[in-house]
PDB file of N, CA and C in Angstrom:
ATOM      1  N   UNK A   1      80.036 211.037  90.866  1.00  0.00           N
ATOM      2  CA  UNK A   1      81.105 210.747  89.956  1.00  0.00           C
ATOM      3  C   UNK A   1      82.041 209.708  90.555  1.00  0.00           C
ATOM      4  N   UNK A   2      82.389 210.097  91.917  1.00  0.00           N
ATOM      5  CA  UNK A   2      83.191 209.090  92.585  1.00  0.00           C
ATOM      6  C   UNK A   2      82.765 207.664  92.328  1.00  0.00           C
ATOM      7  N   UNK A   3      81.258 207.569  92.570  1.00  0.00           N
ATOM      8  CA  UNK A   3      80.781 206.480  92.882  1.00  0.00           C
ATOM      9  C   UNK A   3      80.707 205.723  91.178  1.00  0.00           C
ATOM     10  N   UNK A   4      80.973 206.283  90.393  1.00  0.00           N
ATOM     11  CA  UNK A   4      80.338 205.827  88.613  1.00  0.00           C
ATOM     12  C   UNK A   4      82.125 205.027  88.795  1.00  0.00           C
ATOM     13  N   UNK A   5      83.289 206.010  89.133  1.00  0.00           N
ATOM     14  CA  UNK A   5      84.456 205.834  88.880  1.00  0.00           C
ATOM     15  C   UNK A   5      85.027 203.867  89.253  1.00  0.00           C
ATOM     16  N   UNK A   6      84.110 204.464  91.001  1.00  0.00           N
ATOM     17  CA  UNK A   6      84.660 203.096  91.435  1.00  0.00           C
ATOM     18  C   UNK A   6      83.865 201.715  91.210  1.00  0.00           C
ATOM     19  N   UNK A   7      82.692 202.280  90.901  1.00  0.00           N
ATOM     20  CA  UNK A   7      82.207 201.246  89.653  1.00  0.00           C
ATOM     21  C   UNK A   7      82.375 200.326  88.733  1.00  0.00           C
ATOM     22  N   UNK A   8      82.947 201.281  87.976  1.00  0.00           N
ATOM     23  CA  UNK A   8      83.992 200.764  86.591  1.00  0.00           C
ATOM     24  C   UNK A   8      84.726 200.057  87.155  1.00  0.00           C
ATOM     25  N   UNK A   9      85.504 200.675  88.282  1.00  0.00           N
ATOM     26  CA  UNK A   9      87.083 200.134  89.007  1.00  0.00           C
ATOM     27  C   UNK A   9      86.576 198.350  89.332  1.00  0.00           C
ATOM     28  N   UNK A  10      85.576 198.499  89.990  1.00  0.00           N
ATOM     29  CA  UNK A  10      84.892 197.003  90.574  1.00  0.00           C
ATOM     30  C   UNK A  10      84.691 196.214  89.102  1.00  0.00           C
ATOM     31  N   UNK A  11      83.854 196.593  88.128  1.00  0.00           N
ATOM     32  CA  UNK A  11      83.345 195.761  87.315  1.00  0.00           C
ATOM     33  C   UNK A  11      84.903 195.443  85.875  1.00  0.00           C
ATOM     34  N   UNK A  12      86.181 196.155  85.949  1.00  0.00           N
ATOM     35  CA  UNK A  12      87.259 196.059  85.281  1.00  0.00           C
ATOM     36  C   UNK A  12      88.053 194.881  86.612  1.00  0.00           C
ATOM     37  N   UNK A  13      87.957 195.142  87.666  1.00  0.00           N
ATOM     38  CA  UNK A  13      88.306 194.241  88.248  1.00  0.00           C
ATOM     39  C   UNK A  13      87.892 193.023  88.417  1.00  0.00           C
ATOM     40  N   UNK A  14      86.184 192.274  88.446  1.00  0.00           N
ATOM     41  CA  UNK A  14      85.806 191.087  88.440  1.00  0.00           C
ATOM     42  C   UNK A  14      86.167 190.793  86.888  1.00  0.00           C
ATOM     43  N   UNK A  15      86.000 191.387  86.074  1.00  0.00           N
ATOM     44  CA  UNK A  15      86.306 191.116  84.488  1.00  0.00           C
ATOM     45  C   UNK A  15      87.651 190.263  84.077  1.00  0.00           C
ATOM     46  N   UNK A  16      88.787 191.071  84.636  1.00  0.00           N
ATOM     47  CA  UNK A  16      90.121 190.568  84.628  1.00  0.00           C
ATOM     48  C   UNK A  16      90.324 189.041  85.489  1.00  0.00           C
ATOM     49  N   UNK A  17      89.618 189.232  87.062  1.00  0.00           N
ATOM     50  CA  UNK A  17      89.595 188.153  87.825  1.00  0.00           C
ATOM     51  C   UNK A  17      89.007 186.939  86.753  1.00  0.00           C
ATOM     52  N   UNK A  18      88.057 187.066  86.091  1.00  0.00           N
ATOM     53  CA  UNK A  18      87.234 186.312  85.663  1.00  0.00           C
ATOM     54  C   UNK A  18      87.868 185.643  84.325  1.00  0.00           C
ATOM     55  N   UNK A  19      88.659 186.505  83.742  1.00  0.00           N
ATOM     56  CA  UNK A  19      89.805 186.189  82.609  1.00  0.00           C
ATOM     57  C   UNK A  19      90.887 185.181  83.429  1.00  0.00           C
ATOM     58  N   UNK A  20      91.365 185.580  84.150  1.00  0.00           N
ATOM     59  CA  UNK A  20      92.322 184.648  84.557  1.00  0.00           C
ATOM     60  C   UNK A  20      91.836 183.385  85.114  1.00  0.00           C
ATOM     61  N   UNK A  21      90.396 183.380  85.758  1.00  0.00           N
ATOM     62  CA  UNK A  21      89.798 182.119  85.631  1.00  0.00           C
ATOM     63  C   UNK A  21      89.750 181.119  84.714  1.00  0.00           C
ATOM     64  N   UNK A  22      89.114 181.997  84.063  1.00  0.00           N
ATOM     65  CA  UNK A  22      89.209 181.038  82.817  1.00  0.00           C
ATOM     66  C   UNK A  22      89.964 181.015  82.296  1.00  0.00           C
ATOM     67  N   UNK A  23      91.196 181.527  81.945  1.00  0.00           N
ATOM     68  CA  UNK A  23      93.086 181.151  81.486  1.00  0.00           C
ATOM     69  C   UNK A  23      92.828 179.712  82.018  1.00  0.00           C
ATOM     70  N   UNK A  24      92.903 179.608  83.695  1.00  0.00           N
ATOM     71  CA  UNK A  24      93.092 178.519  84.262  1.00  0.00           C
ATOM     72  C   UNK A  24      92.583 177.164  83.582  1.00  0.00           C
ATOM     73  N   UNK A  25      91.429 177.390  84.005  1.00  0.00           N
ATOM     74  CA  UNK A  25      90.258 176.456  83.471  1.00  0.00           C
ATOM     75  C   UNK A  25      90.648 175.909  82.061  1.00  0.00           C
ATOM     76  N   UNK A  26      90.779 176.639  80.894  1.00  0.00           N
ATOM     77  CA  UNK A  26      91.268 176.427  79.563  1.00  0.00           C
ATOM     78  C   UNK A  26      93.018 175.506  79.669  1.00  0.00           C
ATOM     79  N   UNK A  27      93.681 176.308  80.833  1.00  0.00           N
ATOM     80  CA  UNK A  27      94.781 175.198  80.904  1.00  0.00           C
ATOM     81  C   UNK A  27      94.652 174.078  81.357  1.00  0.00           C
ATOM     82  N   UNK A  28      93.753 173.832  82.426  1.00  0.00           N
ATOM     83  CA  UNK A  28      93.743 172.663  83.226  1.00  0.00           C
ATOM     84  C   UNK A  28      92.888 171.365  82.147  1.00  0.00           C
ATOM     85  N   UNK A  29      91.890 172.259  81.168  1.00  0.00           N
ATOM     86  CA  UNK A  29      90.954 171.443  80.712  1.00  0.00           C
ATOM     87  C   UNK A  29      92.285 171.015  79.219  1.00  0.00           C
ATOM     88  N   UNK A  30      93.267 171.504  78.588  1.00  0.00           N
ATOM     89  CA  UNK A  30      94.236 171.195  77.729  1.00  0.00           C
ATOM     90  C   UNK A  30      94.866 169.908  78.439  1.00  0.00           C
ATOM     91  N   UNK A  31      95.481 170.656  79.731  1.00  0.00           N
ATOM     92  CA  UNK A  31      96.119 169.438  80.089  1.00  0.00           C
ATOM     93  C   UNK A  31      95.242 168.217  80.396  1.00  0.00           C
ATOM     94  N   UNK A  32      94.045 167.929  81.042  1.00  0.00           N
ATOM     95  CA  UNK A  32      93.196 166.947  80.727  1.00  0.00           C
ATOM     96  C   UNK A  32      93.603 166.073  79.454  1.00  0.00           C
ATOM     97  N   UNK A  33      93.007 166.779  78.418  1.00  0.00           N
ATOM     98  CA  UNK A  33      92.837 165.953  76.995  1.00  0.00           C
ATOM     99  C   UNK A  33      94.247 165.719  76.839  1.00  0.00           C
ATOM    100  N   UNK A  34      95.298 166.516  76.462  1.00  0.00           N
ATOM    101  CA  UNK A  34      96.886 165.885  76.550  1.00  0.00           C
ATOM    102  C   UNK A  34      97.180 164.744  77.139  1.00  0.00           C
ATOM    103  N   UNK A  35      96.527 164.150  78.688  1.00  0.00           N
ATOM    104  CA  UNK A  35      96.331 163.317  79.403  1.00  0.00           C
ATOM    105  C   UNK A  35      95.838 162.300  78.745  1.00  0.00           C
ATOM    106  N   UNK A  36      94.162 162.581  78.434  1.00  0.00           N
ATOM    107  CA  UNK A  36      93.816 161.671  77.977  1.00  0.00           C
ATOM    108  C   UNK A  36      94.100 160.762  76.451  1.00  0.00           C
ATOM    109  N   UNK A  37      94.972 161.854  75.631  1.00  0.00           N
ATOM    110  CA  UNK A  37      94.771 161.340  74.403  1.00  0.00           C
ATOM    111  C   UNK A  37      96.577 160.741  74.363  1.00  0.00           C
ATOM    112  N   UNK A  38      97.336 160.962  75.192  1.00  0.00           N
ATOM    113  CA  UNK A  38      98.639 159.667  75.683  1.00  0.00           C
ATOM    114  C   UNK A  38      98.397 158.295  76.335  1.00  0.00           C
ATOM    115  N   UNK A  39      97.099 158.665  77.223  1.00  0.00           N
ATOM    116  CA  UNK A  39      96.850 157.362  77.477  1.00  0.00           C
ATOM    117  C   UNK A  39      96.084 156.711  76.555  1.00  0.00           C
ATOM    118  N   UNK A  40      95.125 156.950  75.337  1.00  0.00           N
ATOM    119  CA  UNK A  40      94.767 156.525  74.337  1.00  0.00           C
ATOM    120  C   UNK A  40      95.820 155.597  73.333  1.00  0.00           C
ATOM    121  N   UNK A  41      96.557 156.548  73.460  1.00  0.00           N
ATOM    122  CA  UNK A  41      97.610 156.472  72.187  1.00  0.00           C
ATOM    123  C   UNK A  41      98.350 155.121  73.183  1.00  0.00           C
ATOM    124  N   UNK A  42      98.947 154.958  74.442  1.00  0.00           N
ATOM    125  CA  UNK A  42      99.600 153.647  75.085  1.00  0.00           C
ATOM    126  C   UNK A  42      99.058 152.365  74.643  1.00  0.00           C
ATOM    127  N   UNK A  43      97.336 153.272  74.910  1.00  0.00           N
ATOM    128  CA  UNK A  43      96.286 151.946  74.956  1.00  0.00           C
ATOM    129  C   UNK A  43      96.553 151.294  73.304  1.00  0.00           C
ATOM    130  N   UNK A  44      96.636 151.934  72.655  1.00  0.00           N
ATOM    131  CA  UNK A  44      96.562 151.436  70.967  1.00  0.00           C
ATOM    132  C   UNK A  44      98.267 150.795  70.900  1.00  0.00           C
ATOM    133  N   UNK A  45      98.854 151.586  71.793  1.00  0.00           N
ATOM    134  CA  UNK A  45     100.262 150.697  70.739  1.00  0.00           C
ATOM    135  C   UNK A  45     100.305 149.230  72.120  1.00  0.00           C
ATOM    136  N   UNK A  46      99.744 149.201  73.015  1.00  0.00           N
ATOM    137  CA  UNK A  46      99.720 147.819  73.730  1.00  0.00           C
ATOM    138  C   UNK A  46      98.914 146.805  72.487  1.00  0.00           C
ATOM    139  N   UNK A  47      98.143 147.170  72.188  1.00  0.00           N
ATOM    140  CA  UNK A  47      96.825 146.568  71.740  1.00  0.00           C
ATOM    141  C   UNK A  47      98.102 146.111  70.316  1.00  0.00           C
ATOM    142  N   UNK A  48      98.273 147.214  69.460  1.00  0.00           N
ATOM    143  CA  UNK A  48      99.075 146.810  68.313  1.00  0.00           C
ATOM    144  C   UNK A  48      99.944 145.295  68.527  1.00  0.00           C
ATOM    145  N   UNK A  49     101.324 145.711  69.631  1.00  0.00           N
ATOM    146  CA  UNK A  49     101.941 144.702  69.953  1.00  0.00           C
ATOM    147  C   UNK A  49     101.526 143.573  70.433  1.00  0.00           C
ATOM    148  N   UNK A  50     100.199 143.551  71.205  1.00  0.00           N
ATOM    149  CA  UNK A  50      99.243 142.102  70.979  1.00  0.00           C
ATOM    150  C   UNK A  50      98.972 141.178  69.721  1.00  0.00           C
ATOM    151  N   UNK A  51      98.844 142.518  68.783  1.00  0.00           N
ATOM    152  CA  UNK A  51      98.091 141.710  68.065  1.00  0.00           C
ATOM    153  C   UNK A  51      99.262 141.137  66.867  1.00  0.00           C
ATOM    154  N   UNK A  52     100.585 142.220  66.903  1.00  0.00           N
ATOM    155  CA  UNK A  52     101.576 141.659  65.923  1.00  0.00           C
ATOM    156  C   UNK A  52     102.391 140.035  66.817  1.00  0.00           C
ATOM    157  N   UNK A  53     102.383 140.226  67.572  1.00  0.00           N
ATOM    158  CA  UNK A  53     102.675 138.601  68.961  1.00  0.00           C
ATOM    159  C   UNK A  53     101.541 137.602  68.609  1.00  0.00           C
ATOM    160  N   UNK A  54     100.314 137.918  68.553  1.00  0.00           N
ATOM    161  CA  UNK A  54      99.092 137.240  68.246  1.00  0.00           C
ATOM    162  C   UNK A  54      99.558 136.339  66.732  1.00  0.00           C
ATOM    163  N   UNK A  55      99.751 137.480  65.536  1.00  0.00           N
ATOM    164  CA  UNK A  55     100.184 136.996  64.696  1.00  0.00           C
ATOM    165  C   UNK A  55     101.089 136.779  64.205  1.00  0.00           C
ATOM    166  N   UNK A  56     102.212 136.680  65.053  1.00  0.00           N
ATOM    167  CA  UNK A  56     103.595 135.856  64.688  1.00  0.00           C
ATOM    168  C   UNK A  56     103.440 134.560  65.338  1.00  0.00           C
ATOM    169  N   UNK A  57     102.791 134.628  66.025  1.00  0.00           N
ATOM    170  CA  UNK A  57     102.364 132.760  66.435  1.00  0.00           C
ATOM    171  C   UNK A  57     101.599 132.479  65.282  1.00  0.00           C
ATOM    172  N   UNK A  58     100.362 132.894  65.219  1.00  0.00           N
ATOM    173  CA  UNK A  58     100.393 132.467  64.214  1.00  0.00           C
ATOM    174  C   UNK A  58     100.975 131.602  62.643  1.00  0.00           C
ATOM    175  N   UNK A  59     102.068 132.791  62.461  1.00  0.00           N
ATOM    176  CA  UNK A  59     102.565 132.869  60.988  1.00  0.00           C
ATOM    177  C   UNK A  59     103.378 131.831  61.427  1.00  0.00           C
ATOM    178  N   UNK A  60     103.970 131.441  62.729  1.00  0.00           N
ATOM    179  CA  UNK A  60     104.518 130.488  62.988  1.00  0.00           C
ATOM    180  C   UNK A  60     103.865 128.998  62.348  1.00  0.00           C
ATOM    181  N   UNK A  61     102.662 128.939  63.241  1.00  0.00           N
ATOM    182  CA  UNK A  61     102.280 127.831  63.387  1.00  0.00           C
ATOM    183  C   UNK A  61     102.039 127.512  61.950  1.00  0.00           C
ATOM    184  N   UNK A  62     101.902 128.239  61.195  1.00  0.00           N
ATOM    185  CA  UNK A  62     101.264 127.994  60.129  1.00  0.00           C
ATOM    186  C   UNK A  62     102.627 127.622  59.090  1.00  0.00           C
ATOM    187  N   UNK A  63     103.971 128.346  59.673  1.00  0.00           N
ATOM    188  CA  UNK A  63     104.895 127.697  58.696  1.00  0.00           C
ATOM    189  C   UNK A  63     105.290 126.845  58.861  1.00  0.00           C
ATOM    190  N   UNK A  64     104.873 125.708  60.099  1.00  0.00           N
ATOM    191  CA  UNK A  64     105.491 124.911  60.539  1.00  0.00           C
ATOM    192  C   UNK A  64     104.557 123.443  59.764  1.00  0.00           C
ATOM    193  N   UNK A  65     103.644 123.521  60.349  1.00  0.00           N
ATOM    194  CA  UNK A  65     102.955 123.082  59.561  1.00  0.00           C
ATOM    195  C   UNK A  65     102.716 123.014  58.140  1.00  0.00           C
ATOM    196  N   UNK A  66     103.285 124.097  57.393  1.00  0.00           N
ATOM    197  CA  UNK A  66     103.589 124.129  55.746  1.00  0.00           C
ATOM    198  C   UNK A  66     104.780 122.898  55.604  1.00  0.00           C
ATOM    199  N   UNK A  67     105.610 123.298  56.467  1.00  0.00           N
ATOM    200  CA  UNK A  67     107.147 122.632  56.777  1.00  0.00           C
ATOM    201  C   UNK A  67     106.547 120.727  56.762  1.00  0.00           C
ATOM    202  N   UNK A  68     105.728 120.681  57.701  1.00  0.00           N
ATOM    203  CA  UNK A  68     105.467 118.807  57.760  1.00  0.00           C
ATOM    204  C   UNK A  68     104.308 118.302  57.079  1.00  0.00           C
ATOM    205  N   UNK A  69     103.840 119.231  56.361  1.00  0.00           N
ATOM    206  CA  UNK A  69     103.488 118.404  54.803  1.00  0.00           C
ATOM    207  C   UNK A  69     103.790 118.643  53.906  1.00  0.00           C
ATOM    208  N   UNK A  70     105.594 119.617  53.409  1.00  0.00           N
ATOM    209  CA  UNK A  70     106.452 119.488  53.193  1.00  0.00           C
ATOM    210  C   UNK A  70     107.212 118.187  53.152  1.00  0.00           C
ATOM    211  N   UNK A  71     107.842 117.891  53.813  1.00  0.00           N
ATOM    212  CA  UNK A  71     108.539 116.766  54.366  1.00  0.00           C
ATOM    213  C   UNK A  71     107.718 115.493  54.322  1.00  0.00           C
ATOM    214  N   UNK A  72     106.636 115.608  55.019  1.00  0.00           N
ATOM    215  CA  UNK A  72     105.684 114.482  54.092  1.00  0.00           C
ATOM    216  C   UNK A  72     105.627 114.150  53.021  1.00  0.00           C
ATOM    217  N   UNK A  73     105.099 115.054  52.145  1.00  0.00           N
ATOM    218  CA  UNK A  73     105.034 114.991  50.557  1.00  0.00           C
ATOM    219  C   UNK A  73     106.807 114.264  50.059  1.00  0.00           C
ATOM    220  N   UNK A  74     107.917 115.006  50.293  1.00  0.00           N
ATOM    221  CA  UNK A  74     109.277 114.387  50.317  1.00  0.00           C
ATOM    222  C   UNK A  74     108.921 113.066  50.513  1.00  0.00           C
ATOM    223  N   UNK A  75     108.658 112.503  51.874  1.00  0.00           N
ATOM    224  CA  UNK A  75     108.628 110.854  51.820  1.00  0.00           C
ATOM    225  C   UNK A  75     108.235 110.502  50.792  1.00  0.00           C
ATOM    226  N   UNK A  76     107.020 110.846  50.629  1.00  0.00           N
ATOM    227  CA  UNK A  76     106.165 110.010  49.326  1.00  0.00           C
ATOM    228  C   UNK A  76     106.883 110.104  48.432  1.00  0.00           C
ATOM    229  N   UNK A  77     107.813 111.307  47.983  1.00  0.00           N
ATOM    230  CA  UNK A  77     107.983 111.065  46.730  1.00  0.00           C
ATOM    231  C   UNK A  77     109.359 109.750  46.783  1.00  0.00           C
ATOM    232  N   UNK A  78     109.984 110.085  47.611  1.00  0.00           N
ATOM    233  CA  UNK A  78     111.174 109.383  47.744  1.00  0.00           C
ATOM    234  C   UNK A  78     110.558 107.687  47.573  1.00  0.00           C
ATOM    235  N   UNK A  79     109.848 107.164  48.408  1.00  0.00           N
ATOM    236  CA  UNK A  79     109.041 106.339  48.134  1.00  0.00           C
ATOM    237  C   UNK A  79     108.622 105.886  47.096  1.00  0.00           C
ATOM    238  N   UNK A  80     108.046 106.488  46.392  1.00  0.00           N
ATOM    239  CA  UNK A  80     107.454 106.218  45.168  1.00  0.00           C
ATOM    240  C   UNK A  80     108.841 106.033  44.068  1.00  0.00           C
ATOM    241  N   UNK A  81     109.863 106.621  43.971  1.00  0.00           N
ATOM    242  CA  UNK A  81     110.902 106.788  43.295  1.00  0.00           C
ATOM    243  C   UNK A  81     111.706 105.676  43.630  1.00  0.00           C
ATOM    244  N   UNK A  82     111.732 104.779  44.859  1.00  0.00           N
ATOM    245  CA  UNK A  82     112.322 103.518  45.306  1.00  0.00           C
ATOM    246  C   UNK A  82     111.390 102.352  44.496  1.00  0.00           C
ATOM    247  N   UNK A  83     110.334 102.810  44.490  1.00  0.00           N
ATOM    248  CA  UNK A  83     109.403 101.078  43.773  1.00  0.00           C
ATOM    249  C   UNK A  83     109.847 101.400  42.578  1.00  0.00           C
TER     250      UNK A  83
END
């Protein structure tokens, strides 16, 4: 009987040990992905602000250039309105 008792006692004890293992494990592996999915998320808003910088040069260049054949077109007309 003794021996059935301390049995149990051993196999309730690796059981519990083995729970709190894996508590661990389940926390360490959360904090992982928490980890990984902030540095995801950095990686995307770097990338964003590239690409809104990317295209404000852009939208630049492109209004500027609207701007001097703008002003071109003006000559001509002014021109044409002098003959």
């Amino acid at each position: 009987m003794k021996k059935a008792l301390l049995g149990l006692a051993l196999v309730a004890t690796l059981i519990t040990s083995c729970k709190k293992e894996t508590k661990e494990e389940v926390k360490e592996a959360t904090e992982a992905i928490g980890n990984e999915m902030e540095e995801a998320i950095d990686t995307a808003a770097v990338k964003v602000d590239a690409a809104a910088d990317s295209t404000k040069i852009k939208t630049g260049e492109v209004l500027e250039k609207g701007a001097e054949k703008m002003n071109q077109a003006a000559e001509k007309l002014k021109e044409s309105v002098k003959k």
